[in-house]
PDB file of N, CA and C in Angstrom:
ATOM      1  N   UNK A   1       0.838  -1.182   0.000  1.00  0.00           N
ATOM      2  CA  UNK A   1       0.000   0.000   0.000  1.00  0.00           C
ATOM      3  C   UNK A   1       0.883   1.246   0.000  1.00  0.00           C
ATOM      4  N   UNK A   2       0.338   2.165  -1.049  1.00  0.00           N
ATOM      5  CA  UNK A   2       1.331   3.779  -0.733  1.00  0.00           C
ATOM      6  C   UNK A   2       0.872   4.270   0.676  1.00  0.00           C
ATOM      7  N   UNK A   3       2.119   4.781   0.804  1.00  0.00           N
ATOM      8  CA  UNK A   3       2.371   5.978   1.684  1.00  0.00           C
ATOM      9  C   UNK A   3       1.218   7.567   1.734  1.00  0.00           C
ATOM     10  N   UNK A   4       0.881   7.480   2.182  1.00  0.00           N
ATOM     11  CA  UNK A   4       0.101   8.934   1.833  1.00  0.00           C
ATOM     12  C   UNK A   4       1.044  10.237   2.033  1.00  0.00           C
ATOM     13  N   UNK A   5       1.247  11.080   0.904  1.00  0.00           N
ATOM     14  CA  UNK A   5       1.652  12.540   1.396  1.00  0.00           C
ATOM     15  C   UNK A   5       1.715  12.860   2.724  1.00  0.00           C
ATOM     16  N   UNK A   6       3.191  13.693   2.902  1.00  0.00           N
ATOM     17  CA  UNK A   6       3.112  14.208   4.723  1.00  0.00           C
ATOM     18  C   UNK A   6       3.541  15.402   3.719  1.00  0.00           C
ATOM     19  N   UNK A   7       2.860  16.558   3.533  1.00  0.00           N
ATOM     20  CA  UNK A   7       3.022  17.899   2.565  1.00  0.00           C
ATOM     21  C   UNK A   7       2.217  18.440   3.293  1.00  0.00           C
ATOM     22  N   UNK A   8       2.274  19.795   4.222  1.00  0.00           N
ATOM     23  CA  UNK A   8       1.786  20.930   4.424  1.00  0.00           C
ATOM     24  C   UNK A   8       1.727  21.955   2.668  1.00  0.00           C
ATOM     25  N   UNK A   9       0.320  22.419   2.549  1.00  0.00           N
ATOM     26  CA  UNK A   9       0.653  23.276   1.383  1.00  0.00           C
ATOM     27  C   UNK A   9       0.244  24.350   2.467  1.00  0.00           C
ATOM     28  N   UNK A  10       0.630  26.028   1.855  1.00  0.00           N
ATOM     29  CA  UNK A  10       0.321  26.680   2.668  1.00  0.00           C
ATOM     30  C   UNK A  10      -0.657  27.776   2.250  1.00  0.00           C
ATOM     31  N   UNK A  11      -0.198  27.708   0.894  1.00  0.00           N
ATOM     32  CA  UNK A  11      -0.953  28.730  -0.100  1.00  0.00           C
ATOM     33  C   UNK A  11      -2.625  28.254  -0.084  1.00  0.00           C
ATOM     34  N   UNK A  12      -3.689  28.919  -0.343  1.00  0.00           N
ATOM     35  CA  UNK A  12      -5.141  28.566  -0.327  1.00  0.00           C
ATOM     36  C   UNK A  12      -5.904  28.239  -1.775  1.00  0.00           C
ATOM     37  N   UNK A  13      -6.783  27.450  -1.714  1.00  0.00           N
ATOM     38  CA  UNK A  13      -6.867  26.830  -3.348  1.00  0.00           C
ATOM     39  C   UNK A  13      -7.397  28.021  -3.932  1.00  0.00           C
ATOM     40  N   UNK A  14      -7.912  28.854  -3.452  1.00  0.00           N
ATOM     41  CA  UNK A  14      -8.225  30.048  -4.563  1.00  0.00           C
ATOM     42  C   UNK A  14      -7.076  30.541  -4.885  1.00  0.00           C
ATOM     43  N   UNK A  15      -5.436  30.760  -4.361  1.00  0.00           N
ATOM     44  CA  UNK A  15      -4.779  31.534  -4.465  1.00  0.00           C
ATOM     45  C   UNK A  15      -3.788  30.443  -5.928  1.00  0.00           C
ATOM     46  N   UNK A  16      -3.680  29.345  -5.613  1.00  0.00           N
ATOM     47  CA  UNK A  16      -3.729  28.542  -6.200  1.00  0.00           C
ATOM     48  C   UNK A  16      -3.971  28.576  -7.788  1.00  0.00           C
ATOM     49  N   UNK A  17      -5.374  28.372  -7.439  1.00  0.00           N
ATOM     50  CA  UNK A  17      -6.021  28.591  -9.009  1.00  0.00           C
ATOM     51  C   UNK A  17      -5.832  30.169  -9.788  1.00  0.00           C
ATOM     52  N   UNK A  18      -5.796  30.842  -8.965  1.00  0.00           N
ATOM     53  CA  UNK A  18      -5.563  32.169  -9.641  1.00  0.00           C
ATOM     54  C   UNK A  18      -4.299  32.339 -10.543  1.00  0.00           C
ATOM     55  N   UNK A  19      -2.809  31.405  -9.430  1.00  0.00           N
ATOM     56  CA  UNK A  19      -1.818  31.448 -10.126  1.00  0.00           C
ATOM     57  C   UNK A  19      -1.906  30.677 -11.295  1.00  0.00           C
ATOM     58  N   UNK A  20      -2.757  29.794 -10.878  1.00  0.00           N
ATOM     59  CA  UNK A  20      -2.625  28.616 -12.089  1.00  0.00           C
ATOM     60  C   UNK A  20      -3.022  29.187 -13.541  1.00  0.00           C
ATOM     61  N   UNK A  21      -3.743  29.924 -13.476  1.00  0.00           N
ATOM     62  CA  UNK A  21      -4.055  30.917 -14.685  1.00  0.00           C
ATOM     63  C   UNK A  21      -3.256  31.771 -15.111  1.00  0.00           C
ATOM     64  N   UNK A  22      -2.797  32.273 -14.571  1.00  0.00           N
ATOM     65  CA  UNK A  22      -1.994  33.271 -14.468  1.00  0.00           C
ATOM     66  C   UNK A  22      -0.456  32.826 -15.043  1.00  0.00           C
ATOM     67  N   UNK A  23      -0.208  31.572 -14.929  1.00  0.00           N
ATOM     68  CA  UNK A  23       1.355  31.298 -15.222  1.00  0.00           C
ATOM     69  C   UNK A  23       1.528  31.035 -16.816  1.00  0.00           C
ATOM     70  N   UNK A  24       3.153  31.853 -16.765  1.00  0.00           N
ATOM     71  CA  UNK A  24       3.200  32.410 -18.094  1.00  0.00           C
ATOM     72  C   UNK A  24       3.951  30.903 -18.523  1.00  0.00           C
ATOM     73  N   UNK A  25       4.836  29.823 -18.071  1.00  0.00           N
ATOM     74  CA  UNK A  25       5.516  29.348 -18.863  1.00  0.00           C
ATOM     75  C   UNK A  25       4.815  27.689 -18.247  1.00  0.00           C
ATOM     76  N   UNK A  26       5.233  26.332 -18.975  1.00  0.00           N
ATOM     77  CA  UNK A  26       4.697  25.712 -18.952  1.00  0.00           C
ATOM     78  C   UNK A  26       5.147  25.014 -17.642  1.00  0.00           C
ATOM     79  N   UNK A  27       6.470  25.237 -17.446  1.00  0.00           N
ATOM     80  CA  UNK A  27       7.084  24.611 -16.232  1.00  0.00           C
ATOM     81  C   UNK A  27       6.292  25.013 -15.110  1.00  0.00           C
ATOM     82  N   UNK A  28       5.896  26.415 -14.907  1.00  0.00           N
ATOM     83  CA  UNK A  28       4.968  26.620 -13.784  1.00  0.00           C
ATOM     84  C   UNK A  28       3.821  26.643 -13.809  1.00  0.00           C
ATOM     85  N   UNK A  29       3.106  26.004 -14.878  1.00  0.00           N
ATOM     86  CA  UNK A  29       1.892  25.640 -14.943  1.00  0.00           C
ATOM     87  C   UNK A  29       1.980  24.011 -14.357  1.00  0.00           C
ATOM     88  N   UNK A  30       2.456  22.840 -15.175  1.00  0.00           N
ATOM     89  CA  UNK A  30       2.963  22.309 -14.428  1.00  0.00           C
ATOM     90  C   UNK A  30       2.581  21.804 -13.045  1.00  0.00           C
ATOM     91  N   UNK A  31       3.668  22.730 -12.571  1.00  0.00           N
ATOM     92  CA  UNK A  31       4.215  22.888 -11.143  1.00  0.00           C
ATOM     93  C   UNK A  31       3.250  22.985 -10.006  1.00  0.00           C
ATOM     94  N   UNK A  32       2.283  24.110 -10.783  1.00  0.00           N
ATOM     95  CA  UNK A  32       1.421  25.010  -9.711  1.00  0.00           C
ATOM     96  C   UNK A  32      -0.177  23.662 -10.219  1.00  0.00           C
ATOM     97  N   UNK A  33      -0.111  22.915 -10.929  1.00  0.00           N
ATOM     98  CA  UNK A  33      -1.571  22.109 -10.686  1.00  0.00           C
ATOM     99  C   UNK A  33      -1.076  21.487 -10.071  1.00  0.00           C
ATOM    100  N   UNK A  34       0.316  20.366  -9.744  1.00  0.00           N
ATOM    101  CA  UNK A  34       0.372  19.093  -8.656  1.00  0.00           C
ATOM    102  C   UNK A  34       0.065  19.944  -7.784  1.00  0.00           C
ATOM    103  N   UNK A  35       0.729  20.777  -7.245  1.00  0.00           N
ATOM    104  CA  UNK A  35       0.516  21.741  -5.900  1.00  0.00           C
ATOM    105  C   UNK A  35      -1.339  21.315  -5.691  1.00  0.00           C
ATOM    106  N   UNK A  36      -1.855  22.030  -6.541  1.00  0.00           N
ATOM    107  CA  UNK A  36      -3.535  22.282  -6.916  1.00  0.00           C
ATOM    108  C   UNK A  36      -4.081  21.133  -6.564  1.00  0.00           C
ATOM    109  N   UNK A  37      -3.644  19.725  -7.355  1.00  0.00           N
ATOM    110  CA  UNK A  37      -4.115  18.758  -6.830  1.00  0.00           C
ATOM    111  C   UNK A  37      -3.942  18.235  -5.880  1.00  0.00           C
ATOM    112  N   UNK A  38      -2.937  18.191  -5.250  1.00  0.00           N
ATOM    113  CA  UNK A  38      -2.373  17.972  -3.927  1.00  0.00           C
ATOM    114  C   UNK A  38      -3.539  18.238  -2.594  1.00  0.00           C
ATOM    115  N   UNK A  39      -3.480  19.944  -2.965  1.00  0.00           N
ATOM    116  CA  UNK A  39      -4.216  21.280  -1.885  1.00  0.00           C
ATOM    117  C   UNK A  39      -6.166  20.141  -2.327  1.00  0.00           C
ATOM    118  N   UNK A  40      -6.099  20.265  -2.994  1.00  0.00           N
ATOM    119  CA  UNK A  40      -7.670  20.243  -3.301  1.00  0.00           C
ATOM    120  C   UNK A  40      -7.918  18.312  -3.011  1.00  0.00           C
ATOM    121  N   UNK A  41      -6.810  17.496  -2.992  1.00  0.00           N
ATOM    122  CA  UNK A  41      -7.209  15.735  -2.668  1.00  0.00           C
ATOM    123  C   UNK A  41      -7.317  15.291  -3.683  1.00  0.00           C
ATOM    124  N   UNK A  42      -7.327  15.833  -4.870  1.00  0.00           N
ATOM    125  CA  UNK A  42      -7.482  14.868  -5.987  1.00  0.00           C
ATOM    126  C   UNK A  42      -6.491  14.022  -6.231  1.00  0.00           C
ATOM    127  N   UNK A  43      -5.427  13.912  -5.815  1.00  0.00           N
ATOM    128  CA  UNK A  43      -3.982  13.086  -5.862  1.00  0.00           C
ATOM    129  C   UNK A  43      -4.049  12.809  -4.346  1.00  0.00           C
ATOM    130  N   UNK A  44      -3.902  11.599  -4.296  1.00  0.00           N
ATOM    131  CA  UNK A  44      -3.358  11.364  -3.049  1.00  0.00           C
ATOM    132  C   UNK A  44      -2.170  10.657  -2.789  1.00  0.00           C
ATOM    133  N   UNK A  45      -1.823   9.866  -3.999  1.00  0.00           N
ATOM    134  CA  UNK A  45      -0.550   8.829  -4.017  1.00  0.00           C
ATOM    135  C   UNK A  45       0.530   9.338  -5.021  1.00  0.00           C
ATOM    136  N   UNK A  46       1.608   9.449  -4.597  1.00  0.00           N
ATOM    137  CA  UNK A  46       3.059   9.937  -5.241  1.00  0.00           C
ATOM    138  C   UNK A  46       3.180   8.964  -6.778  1.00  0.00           C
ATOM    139  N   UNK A  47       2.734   7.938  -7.026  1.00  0.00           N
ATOM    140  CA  UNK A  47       3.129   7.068  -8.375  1.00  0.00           C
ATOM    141  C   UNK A  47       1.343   7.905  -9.040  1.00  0.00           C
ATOM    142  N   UNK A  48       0.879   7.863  -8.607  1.00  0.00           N
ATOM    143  CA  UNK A  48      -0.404   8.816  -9.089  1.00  0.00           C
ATOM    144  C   UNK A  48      -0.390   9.921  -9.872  1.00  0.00           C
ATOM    145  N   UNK A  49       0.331  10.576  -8.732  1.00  0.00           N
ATOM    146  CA  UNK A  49       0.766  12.216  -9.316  1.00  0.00           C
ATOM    147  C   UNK A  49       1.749  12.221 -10.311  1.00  0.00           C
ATOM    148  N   UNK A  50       2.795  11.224 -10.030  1.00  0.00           N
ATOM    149  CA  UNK A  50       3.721  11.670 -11.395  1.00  0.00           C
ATOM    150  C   UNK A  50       3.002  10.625 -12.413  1.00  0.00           C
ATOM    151  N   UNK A  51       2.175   9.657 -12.649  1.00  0.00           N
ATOM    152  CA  UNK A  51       1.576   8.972 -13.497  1.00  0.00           C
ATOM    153  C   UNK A  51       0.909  10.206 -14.540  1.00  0.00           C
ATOM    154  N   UNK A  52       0.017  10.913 -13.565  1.00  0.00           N
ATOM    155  CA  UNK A  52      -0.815  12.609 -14.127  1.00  0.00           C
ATOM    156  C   UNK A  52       0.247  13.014 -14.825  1.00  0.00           C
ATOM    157  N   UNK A  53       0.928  13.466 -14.091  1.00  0.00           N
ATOM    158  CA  UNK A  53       2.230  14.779 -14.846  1.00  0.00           C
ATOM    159  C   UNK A  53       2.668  13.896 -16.370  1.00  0.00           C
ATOM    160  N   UNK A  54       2.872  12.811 -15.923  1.00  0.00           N
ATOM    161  CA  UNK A  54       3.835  12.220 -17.189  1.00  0.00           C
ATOM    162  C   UNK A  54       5.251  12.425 -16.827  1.00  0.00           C
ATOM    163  N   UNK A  55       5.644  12.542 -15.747  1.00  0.00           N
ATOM    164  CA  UNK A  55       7.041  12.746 -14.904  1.00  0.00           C
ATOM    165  C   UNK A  55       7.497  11.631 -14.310  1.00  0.00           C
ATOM    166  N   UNK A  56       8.826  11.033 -14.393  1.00  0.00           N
ATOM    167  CA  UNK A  56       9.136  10.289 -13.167  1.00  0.00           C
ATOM    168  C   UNK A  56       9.112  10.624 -11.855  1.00  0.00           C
ATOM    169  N   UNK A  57       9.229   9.504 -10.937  1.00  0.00           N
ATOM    170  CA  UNK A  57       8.501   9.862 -10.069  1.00  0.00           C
ATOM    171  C   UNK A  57       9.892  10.255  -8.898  1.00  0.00           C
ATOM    172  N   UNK A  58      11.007  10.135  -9.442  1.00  0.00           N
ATOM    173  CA  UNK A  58      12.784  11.046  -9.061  1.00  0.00           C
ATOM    174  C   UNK A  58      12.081  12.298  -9.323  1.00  0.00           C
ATOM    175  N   UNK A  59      11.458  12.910 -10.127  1.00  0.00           N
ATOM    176  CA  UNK A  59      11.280  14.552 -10.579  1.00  0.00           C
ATOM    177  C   UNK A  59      10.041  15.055 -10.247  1.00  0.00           C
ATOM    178  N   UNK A  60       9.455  14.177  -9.261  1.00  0.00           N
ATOM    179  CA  UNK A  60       8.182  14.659  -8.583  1.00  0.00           C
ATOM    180  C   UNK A  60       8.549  14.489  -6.955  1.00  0.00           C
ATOM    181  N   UNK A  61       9.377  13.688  -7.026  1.00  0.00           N
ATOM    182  CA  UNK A  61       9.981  13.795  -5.724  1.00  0.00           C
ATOM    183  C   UNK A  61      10.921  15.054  -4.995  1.00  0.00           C
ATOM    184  N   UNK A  62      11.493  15.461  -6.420  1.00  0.00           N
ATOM    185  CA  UNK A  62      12.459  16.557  -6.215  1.00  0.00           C
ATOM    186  C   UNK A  62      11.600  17.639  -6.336  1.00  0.00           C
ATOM    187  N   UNK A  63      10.991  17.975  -6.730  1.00  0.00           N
ATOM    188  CA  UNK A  63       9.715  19.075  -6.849  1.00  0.00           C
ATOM    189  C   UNK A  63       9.361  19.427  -5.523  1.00  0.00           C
ATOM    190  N   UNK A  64       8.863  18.416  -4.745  1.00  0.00           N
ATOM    191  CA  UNK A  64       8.354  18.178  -3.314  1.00  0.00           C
ATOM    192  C   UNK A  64       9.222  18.707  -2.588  1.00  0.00           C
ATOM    193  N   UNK A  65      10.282  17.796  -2.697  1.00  0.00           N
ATOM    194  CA  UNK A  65      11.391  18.069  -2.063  1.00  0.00           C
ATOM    195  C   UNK A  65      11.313  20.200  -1.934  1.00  0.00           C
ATOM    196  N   UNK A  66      11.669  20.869  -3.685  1.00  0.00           N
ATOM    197  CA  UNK A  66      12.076  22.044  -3.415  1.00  0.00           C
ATOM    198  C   UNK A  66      10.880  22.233  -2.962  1.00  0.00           C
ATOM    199  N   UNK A  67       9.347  22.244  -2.733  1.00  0.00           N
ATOM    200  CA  UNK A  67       8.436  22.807  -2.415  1.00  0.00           C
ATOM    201  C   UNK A  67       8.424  23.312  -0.365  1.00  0.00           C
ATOM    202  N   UNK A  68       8.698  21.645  -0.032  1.00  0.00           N
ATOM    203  CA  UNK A  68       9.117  21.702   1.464  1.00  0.00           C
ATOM    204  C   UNK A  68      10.224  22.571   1.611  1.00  0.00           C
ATOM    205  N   UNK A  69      11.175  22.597   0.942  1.00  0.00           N
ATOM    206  CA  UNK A  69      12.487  23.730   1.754  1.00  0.00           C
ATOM    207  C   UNK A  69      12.598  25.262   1.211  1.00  0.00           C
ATOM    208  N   UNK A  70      11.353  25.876   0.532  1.00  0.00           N
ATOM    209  CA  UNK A  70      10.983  27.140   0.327  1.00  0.00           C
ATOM    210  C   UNK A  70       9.910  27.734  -0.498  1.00  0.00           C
ATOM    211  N   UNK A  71       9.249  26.563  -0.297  1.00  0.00           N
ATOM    212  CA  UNK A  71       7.799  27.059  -0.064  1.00  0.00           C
ATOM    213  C   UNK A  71       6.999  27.437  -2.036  1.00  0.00           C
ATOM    214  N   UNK A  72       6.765  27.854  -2.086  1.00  0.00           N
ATOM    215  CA  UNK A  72       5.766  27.921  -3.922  1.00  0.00           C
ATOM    216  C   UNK A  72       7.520  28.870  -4.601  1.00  0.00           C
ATOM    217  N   UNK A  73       7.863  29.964  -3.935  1.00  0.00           N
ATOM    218  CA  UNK A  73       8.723  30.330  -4.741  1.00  0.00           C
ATOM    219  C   UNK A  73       9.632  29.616  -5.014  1.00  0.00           C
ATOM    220  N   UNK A  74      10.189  28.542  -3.829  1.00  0.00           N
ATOM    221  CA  UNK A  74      11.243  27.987  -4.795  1.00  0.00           C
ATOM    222  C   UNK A  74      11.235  26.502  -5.271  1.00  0.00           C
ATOM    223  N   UNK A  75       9.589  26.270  -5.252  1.00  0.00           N
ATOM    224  CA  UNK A  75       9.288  25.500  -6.532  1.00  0.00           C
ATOM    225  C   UNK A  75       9.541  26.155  -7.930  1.00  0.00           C
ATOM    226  N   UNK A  76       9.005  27.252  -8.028  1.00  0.00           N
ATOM    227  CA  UNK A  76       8.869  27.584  -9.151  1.00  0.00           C
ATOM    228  C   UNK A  76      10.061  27.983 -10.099  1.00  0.00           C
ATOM    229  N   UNK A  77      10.866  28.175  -8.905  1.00  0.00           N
ATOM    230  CA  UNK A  77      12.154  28.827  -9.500  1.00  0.00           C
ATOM    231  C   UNK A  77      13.198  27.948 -10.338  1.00  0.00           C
ATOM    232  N   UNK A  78      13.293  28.527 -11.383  1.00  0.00           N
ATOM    233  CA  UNK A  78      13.985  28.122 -12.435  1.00  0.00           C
ATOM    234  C   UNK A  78      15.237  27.834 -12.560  1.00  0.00           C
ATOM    235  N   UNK A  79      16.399  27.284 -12.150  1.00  0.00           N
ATOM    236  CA  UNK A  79      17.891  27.440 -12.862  1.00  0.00           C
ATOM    237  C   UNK A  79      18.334  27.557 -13.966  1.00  0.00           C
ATOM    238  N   UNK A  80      18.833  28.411 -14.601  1.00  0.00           N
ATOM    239  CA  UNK A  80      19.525  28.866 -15.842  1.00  0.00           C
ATOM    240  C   UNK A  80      21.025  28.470 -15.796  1.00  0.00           C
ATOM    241  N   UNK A  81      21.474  27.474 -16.792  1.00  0.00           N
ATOM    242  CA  UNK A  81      22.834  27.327 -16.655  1.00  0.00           C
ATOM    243  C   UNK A  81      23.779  29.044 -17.154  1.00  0.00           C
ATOM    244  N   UNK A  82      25.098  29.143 -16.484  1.00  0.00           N
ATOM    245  CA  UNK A  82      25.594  30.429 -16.970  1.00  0.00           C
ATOM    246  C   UNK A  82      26.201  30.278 -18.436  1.00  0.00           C
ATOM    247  N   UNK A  83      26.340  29.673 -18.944  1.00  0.00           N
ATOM    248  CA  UNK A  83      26.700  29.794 -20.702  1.00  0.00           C
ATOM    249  C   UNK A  83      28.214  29.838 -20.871  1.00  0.00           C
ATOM    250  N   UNK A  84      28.918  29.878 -21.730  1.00  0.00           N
ATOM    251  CA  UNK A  84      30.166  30.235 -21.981  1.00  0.00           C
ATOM    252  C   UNK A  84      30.504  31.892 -21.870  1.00  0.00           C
ATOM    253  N   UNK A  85      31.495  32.338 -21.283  1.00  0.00           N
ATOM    254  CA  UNK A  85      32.015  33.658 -21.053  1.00  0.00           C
ATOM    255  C   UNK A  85      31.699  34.546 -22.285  1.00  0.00           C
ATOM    256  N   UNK A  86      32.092  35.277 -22.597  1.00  0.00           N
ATOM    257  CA  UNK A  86      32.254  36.091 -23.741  1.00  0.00           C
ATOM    258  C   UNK A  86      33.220  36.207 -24.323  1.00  0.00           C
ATOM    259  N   UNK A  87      33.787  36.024 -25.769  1.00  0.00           N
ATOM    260  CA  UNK A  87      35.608  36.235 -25.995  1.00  0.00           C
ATOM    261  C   UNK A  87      35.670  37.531 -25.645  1.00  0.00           C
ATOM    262  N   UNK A  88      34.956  38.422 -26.234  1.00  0.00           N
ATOM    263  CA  UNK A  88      35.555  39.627 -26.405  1.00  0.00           C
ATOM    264  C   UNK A  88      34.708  40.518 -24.949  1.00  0.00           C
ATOM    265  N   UNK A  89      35.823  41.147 -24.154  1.00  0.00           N
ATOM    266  CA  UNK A  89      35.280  41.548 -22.795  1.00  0.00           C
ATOM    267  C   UNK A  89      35.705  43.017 -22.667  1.00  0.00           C
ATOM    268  N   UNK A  90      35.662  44.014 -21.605  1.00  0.00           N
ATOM    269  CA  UNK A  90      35.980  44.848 -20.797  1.00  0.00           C
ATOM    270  C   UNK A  90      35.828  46.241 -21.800  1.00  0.00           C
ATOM    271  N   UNK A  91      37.035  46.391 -22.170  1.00  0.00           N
ATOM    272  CA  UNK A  91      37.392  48.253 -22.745  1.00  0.00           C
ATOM    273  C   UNK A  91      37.730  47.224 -24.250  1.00  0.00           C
ATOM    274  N   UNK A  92      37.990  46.238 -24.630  1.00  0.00           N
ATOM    275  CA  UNK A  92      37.764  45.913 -25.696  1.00  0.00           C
ATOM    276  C   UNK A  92      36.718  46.161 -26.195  1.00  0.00           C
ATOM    277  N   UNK A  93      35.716  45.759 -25.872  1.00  0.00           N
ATOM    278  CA  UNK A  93      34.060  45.194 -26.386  1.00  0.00           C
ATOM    279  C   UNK A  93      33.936  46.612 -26.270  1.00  0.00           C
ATOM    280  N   UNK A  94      33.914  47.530 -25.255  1.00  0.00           N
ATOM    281  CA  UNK A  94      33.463  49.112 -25.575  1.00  0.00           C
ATOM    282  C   UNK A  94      33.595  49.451 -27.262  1.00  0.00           C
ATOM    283  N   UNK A  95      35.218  49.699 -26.781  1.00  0.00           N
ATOM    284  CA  UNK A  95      36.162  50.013 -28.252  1.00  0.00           C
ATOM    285  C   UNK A  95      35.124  49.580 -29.631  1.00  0.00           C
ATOM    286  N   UNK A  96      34.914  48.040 -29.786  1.00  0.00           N
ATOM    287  CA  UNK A  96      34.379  48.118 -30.914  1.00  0.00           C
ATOM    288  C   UNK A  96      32.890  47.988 -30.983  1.00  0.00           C
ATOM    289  N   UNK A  97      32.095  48.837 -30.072  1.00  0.00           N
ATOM    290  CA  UNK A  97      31.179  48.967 -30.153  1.00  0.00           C
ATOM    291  C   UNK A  97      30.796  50.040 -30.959  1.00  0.00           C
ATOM    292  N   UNK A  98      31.508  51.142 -30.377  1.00  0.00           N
ATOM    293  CA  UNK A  98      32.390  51.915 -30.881  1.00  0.00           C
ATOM    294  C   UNK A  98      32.163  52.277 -32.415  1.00  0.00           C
ATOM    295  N   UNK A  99      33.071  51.697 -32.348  1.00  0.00           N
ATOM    296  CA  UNK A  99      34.032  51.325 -33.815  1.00  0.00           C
ATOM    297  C   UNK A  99      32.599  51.134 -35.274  1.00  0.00           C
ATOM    298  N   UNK A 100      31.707  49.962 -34.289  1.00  0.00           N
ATOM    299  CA  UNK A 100      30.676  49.690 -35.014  1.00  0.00           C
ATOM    300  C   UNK A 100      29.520  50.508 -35.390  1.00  0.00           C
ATOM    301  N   UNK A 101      29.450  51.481 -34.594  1.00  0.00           N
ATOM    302  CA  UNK A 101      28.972  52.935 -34.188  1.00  0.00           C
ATOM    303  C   UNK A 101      29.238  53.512 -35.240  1.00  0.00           C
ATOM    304  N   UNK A 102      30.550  53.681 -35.547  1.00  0.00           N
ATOM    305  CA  UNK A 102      30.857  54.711 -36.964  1.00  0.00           C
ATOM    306  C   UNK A 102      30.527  54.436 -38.248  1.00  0.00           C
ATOM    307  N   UNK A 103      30.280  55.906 -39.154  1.00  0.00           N
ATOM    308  CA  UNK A 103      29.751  54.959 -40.306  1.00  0.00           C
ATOM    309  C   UNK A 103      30.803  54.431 -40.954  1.00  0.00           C
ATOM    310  N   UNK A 104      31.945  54.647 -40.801  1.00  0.00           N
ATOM    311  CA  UNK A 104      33.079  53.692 -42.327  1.00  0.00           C
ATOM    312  C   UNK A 104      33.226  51.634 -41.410  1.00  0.00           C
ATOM    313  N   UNK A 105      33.170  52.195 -40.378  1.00  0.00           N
ATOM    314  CA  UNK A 105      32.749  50.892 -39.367  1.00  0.00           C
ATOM    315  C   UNK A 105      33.581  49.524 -39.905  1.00  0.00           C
ATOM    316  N   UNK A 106      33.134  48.615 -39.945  1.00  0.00           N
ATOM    317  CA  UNK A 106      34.207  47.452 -40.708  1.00  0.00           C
ATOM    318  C   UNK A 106      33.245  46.695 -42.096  1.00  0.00           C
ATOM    319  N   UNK A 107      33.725  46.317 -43.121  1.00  0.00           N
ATOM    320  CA  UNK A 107      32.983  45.959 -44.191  1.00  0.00           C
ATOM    321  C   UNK A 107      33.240  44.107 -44.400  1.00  0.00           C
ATOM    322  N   UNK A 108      33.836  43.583 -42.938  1.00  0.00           N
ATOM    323  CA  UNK A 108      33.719  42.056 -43.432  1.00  0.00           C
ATOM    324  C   UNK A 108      34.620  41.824 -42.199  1.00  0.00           C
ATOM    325  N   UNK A 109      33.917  40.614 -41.502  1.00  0.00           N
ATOM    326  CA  UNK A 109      34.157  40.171 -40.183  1.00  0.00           C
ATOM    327  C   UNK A 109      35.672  40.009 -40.152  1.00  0.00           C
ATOM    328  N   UNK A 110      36.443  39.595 -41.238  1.00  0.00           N
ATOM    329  CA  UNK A 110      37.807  39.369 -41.085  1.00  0.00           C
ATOM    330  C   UNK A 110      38.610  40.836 -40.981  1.00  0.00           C
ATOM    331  N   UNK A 111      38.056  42.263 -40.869  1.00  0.00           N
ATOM    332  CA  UNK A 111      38.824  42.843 -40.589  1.00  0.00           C
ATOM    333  C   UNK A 111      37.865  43.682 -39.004  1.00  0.00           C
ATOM    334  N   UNK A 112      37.177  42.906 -38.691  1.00  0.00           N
ATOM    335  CA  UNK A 112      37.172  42.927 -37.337  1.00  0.00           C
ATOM    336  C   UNK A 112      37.833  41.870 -36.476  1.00  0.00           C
ATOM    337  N   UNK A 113      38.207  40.763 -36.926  1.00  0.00           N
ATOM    338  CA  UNK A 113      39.330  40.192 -36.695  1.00  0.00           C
ATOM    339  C   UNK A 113      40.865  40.667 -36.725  1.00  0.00           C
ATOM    340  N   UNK A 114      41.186  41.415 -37.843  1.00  0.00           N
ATOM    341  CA  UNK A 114      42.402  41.681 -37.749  1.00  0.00           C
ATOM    342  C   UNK A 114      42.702  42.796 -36.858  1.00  0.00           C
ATOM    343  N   UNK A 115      41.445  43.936 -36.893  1.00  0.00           N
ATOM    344  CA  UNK A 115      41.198  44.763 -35.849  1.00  0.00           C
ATOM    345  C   UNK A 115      41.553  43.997 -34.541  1.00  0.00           C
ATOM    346  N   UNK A 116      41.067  43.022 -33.891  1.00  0.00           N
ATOM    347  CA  UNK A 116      41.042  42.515 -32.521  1.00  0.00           C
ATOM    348  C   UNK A 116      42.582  42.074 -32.301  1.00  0.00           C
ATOM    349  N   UNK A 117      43.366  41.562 -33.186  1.00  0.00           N
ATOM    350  CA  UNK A 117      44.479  40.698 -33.041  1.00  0.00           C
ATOM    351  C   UNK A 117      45.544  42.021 -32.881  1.00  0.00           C
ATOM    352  N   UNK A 118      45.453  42.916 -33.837  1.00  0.00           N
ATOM    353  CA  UNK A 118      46.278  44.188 -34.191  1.00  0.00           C
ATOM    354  C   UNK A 118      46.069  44.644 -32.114  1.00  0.00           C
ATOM    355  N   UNK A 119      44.977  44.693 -31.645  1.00  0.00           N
ATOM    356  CA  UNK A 119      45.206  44.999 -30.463  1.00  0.00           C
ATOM    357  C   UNK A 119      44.686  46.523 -30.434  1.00  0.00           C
ATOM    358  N   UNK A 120      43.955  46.707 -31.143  1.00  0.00           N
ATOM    359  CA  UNK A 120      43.848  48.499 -31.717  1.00  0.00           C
ATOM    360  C   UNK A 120      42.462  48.808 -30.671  1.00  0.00           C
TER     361      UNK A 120
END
């Protein structure tokens, strides 16, 4: 036999449903109906809920998980990986912003290359 949920929600099902409308991307739409079903009993069993979602049930667990240690915001909250740096940085990148600014400006990427290497 499952386990039943030990989940305090804290938010109220009207507040709930309001967001639920309200959410702009799909991840927190999502997000904010298990919550919904949860708050309101229509789910009561964890292989249930992620059966609904179409989620494993590792990524409904971890959901929970962030829901218990900060609450709807940091369910919802997103991680963005940081990307690769930028080559071109600091008083460089000014410079040929610059540069790009003017009208004789550069007429073919290889002499914004030779520009960058020249060190100008």
């Amino acid at each position: 036999m499952a386990r039943p949920f030990n989940l305090e929600i804290s938010e109220s099902t009207e507040y709930l449903s309001k967001s639920l409308k309200n959410a702009r991307t799909a991840i927190e739409k999502e997000r904010l109906q298990m919550i919904w079903w949860l708050k309101t009993g229509q789910v009561t069993q964890h292989k249930e809920l992620s059966r609904i979602l179409g989620r494993d049930t590792s990524t409904v667990t971890r959901w929970l998980q962030k829901y218990r240690q900060g609450g709807l915001a940091k369910l919802l909250e997103v991680n963005v990986a940081p990307g690769a740096m930028p080559k071109i940085q600091g008083e460089v990148l000014s410079r040929l912003k610059e540069k790009l600014e003017c009208p004789q400006g550069f007429s073919s990427y290889g002499q914004i290359v030779e520009w960058r290497l020249a060190g100008i």
